[in-house]
PDB file of N, CA and C in Angstrom:
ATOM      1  N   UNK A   1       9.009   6.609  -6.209  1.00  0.00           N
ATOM      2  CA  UNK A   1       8.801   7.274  -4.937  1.00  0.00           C
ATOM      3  C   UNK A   1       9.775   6.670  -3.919  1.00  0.00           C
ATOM      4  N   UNK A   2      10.284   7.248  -2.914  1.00  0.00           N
ATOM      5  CA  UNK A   2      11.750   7.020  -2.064  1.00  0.00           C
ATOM      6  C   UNK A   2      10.638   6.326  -0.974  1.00  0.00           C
ATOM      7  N   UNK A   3      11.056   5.688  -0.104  1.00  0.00           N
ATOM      8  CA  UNK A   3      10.570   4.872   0.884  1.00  0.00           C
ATOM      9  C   UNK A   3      10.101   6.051   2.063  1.00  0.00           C
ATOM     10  N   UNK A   4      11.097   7.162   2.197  1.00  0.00           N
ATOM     11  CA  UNK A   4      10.243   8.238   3.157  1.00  0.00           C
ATOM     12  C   UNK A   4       9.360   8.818   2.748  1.00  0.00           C
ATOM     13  N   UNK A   5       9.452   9.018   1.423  1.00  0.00           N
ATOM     14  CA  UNK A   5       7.906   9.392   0.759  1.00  0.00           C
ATOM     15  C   UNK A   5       7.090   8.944   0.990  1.00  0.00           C
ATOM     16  N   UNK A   6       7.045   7.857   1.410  1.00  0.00           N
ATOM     17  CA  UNK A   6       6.259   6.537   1.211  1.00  0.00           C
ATOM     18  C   UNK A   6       5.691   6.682   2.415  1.00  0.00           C
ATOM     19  N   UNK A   7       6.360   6.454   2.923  1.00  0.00           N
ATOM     20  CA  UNK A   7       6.118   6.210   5.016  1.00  0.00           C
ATOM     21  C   UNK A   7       5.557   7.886   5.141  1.00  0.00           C
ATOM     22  N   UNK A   8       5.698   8.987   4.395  1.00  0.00           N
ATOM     23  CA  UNK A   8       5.429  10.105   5.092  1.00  0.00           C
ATOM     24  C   UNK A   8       3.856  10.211   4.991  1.00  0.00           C
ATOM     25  N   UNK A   9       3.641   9.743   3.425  1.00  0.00           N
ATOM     26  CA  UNK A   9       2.524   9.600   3.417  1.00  0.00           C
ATOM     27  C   UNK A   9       0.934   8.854   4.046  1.00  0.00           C
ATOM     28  N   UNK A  10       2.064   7.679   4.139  1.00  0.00           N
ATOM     29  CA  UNK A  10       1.537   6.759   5.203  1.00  0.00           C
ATOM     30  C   UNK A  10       0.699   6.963   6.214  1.00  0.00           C
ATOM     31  N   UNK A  11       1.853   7.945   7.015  1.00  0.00           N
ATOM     32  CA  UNK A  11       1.589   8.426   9.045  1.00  0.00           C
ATOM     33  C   UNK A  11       0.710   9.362   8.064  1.00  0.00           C
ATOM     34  N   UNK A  12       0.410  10.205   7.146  1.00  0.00           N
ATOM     35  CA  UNK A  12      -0.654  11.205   7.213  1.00  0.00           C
ATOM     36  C   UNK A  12      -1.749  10.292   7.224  1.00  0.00           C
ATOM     37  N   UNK A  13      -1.913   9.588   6.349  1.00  0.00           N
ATOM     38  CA  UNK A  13      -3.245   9.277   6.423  1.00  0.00           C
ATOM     39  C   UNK A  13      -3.686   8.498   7.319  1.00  0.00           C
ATOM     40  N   UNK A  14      -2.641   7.941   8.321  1.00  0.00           N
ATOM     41  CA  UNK A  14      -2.742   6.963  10.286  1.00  0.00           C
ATOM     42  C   UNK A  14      -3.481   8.385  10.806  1.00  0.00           C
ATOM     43  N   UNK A  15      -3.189   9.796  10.327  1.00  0.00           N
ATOM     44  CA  UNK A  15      -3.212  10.485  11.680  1.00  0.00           C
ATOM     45  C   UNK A  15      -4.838  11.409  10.822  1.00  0.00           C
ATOM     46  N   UNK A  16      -4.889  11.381   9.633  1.00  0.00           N
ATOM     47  CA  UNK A  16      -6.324  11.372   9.655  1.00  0.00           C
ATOM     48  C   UNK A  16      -7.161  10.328   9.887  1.00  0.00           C
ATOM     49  N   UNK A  17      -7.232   9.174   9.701  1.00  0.00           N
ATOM     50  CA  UNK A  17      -8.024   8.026   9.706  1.00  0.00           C
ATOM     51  C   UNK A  17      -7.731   7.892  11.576  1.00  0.00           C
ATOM     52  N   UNK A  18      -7.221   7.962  12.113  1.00  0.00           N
ATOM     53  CA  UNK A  18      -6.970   8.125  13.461  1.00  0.00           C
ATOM     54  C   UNK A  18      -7.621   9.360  14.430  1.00  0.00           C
ATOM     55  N   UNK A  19      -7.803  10.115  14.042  1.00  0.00           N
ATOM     56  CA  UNK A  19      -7.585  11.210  14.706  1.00  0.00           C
ATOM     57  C   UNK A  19      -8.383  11.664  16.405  1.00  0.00           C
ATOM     58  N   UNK A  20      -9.767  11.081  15.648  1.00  0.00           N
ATOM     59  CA  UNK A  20     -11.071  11.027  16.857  1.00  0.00           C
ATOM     60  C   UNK A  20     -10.560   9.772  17.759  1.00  0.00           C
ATOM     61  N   UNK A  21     -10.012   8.949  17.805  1.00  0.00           N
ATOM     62  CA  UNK A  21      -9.698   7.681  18.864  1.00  0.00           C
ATOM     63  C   UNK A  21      -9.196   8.060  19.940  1.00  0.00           C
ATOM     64  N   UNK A  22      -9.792   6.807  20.765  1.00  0.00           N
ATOM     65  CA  UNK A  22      -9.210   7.454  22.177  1.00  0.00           C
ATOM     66  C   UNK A  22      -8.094   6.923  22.234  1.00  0.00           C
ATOM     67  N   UNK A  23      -7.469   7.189  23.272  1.00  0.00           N
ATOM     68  CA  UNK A  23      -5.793   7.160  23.528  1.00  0.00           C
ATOM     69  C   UNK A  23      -5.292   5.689  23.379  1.00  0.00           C
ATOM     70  N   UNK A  24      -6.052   4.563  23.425  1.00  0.00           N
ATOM     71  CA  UNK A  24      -5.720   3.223  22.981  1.00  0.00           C
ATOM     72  C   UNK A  24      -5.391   3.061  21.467  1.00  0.00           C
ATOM     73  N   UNK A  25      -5.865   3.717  20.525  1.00  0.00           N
ATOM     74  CA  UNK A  25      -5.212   3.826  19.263  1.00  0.00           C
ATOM     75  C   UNK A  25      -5.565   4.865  18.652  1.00  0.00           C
ATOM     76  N   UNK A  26      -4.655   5.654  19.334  1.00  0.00           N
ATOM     77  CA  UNK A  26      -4.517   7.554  18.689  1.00  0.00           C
ATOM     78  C   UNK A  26      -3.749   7.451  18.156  1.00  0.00           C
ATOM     79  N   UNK A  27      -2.880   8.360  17.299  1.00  0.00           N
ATOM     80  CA  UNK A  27      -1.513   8.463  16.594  1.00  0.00           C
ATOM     81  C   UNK A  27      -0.308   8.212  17.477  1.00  0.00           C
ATOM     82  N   UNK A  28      -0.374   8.593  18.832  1.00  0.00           N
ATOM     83  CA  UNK A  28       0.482   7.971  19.675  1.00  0.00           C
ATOM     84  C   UNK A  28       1.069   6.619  19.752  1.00  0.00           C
ATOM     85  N   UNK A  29      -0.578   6.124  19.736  1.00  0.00           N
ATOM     86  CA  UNK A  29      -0.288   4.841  19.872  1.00  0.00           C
ATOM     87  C   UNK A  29       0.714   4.023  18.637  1.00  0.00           C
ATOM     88  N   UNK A  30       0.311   4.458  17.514  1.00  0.00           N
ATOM     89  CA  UNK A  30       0.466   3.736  16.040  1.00  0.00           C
ATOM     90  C   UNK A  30       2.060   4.260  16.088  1.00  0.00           C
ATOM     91  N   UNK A  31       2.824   5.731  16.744  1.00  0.00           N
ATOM     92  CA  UNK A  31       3.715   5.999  16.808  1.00  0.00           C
ATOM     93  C   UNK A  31       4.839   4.966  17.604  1.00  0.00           C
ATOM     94  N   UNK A  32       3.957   4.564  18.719  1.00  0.00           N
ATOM     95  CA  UNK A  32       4.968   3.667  19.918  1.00  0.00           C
ATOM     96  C   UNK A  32       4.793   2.172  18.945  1.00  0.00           C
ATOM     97  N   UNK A  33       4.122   1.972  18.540  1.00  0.00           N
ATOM     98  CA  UNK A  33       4.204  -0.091  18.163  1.00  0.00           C
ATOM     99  C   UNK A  33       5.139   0.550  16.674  1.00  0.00           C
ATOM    100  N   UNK A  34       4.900   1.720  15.940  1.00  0.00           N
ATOM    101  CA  UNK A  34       6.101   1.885  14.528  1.00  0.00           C
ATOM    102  C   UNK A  34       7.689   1.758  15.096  1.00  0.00           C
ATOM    103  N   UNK A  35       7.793   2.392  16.390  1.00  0.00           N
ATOM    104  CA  UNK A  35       9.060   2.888  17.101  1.00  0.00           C
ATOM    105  C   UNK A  35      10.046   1.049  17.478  1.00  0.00           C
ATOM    106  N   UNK A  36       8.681   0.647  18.356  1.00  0.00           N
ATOM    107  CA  UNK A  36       8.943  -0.779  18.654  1.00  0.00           C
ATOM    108  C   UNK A  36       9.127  -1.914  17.688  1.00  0.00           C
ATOM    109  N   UNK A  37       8.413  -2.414  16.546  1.00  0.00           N
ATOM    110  CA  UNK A  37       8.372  -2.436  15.427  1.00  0.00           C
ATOM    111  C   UNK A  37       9.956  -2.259  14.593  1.00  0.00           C
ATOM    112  N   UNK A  38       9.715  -1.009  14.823  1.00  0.00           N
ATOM    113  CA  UNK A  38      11.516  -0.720  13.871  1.00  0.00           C
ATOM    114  C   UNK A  38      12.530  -1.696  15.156  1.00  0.00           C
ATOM    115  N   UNK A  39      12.459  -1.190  16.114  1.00  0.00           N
ATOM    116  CA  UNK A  39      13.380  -1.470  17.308  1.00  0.00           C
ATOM    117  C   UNK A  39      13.650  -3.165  17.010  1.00  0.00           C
ATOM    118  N   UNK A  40      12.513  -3.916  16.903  1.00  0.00           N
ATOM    119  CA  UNK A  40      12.630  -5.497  16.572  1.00  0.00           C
ATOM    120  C   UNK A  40      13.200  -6.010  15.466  1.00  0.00           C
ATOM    121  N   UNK A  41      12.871  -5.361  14.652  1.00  0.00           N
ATOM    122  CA  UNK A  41      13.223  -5.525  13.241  1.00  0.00           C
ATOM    123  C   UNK A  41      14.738  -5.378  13.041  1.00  0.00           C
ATOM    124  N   UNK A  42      15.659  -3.957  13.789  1.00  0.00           N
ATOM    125  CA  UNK A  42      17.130  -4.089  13.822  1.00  0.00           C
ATOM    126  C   UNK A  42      17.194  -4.881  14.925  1.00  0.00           C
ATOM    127  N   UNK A  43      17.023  -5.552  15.955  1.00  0.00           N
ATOM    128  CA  UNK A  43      17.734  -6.172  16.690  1.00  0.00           C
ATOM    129  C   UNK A  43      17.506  -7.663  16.153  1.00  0.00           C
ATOM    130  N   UNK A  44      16.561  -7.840  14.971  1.00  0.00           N
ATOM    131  CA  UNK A  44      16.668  -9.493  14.319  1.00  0.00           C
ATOM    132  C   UNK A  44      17.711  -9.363  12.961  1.00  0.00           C
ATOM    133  N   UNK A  45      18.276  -8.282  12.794  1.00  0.00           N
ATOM    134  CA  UNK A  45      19.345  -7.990  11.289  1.00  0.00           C
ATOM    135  C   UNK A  45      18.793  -7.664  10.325  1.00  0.00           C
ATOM    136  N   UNK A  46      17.349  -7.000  10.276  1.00  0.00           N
ATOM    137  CA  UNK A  46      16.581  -6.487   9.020  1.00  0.00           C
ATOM    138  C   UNK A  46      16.886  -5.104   8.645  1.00  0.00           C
ATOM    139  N   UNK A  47      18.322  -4.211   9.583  1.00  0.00           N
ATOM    140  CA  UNK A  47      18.338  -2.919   9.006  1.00  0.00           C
ATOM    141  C   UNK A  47      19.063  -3.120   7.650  1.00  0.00           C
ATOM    142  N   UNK A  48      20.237  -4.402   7.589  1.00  0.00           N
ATOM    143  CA  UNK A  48      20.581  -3.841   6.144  1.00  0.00           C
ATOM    144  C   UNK A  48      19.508  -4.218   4.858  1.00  0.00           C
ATOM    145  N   UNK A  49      18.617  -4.669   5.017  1.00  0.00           N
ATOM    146  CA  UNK A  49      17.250  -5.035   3.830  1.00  0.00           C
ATOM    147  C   UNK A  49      16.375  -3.569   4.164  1.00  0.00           C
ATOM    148  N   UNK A  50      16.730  -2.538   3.419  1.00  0.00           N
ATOM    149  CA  UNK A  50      15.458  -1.411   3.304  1.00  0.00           C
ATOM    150  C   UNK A  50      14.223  -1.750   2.529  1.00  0.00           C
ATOM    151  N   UNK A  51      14.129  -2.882   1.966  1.00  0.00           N
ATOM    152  CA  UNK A  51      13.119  -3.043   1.619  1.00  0.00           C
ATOM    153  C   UNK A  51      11.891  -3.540   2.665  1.00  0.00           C
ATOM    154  N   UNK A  52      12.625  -4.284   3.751  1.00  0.00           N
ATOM    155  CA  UNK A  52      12.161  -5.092   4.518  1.00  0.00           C
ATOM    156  C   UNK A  52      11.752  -3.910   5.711  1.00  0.00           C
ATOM    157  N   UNK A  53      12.621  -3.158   6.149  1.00  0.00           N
ATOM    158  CA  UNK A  53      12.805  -2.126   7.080  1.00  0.00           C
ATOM    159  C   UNK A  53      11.163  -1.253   6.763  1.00  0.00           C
ATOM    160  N   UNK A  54      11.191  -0.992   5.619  1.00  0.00           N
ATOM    161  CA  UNK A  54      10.018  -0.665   4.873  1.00  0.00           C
ATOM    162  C   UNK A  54       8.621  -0.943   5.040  1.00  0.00           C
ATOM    163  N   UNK A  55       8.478  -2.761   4.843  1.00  0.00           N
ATOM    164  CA  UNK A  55       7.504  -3.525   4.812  1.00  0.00           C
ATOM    165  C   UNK A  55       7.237  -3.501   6.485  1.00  0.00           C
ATOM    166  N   UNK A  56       7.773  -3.338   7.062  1.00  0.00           N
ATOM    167  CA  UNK A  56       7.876  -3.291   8.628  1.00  0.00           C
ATOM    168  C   UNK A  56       7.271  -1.823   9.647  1.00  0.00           C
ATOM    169  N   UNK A  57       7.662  -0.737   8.958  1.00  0.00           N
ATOM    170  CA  UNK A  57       7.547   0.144   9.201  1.00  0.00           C
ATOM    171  C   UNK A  57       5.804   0.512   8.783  1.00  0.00           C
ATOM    172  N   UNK A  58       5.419   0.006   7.551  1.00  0.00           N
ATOM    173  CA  UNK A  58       4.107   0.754   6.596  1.00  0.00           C
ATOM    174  C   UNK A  58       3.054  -0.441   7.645  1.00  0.00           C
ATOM    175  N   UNK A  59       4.112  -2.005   7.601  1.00  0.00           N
ATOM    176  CA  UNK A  59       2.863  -2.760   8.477  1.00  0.00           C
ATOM    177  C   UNK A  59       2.452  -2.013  10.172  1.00  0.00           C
ATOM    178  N   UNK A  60       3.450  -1.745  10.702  1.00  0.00           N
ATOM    179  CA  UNK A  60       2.911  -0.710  12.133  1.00  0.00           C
ATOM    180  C   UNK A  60       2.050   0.434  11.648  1.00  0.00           C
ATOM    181  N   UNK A  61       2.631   1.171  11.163  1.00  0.00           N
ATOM    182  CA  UNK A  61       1.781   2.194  10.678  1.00  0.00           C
ATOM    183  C   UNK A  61       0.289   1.726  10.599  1.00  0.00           C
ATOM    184  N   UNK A  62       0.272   0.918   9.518  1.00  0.00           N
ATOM    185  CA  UNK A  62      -1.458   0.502   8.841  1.00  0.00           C
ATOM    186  C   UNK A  62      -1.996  -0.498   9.821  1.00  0.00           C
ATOM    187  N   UNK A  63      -1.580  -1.235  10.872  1.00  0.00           N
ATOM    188  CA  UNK A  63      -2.071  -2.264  11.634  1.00  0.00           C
ATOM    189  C   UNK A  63      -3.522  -1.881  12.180  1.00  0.00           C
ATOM    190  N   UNK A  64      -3.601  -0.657  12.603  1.00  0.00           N
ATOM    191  CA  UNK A  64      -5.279  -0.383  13.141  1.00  0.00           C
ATOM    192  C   UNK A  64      -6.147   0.708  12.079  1.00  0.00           C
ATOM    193  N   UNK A  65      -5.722   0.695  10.989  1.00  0.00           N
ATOM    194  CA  UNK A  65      -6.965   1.288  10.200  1.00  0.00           C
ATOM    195  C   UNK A  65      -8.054   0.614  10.034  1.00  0.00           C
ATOM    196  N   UNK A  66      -8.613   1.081  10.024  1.00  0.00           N
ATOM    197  CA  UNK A  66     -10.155   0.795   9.773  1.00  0.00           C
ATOM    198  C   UNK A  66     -10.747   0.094  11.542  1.00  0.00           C
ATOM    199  N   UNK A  67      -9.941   0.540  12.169  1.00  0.00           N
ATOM    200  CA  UNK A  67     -10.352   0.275  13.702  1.00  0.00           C
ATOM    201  C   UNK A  67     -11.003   1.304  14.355  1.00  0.00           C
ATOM    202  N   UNK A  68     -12.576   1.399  15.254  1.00  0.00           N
ATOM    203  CA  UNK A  68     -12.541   2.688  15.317  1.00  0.00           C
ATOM    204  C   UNK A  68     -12.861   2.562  16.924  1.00  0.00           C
ATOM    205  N   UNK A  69     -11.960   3.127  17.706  1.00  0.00           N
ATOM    206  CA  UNK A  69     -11.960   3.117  18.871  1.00  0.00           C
ATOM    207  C   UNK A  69     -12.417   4.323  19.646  1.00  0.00           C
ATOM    208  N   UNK A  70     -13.740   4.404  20.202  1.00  0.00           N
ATOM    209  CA  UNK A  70     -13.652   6.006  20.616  1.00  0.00           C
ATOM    210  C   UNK A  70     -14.522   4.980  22.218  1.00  0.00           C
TER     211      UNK A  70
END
C-alpha cells in the first residue's frame, strides 16, 4: 500500500471517529496540527525520509482518537 493510501485512509476514519466534536477537535482541528506537523517536520530536514514524513503525518492525524469532545 503507497503511503497516500495510507494517510487517505487514515483522515477517513479521523473524520468518522471525529465527526460529532466540537470545534476543539473536529476534523479541522486534526487538519491544522497534520498541516503544522508536516510544516515542522520539513523545516527540521525530515522531507527527504518519506518514511518519517509518514510516521509524522499518521501521528497528527491519530493524536485525538478515542477523545471525545462534545
Amino acid at each position: 500500500m503507497e503511503n497516500r493510501e495510507i494517510v487517505s485512509k487514515a483522515e477517513k476514519l479521523v473524520e468518522r471517529s471525529m465527526k460529532g466534536n466540537d470545534a476543539s477537535h473536529d476534523p479541522s482541528h486534526i487538519r491544522r496540527v497534520g498541516d503544522l506537523a508536516l510544516f515542522l517536520a520539513r523545516d527540521h530536514g525530515l522531507s527527504s525520509n518519506p518514511d518519517s514524513m509518514l510516521i509524522v503525518e499518521l501521528a497528527a492525524l491519530l493524536h485525538d482518537i478515542g477523545t471525545a469532545s462534545t
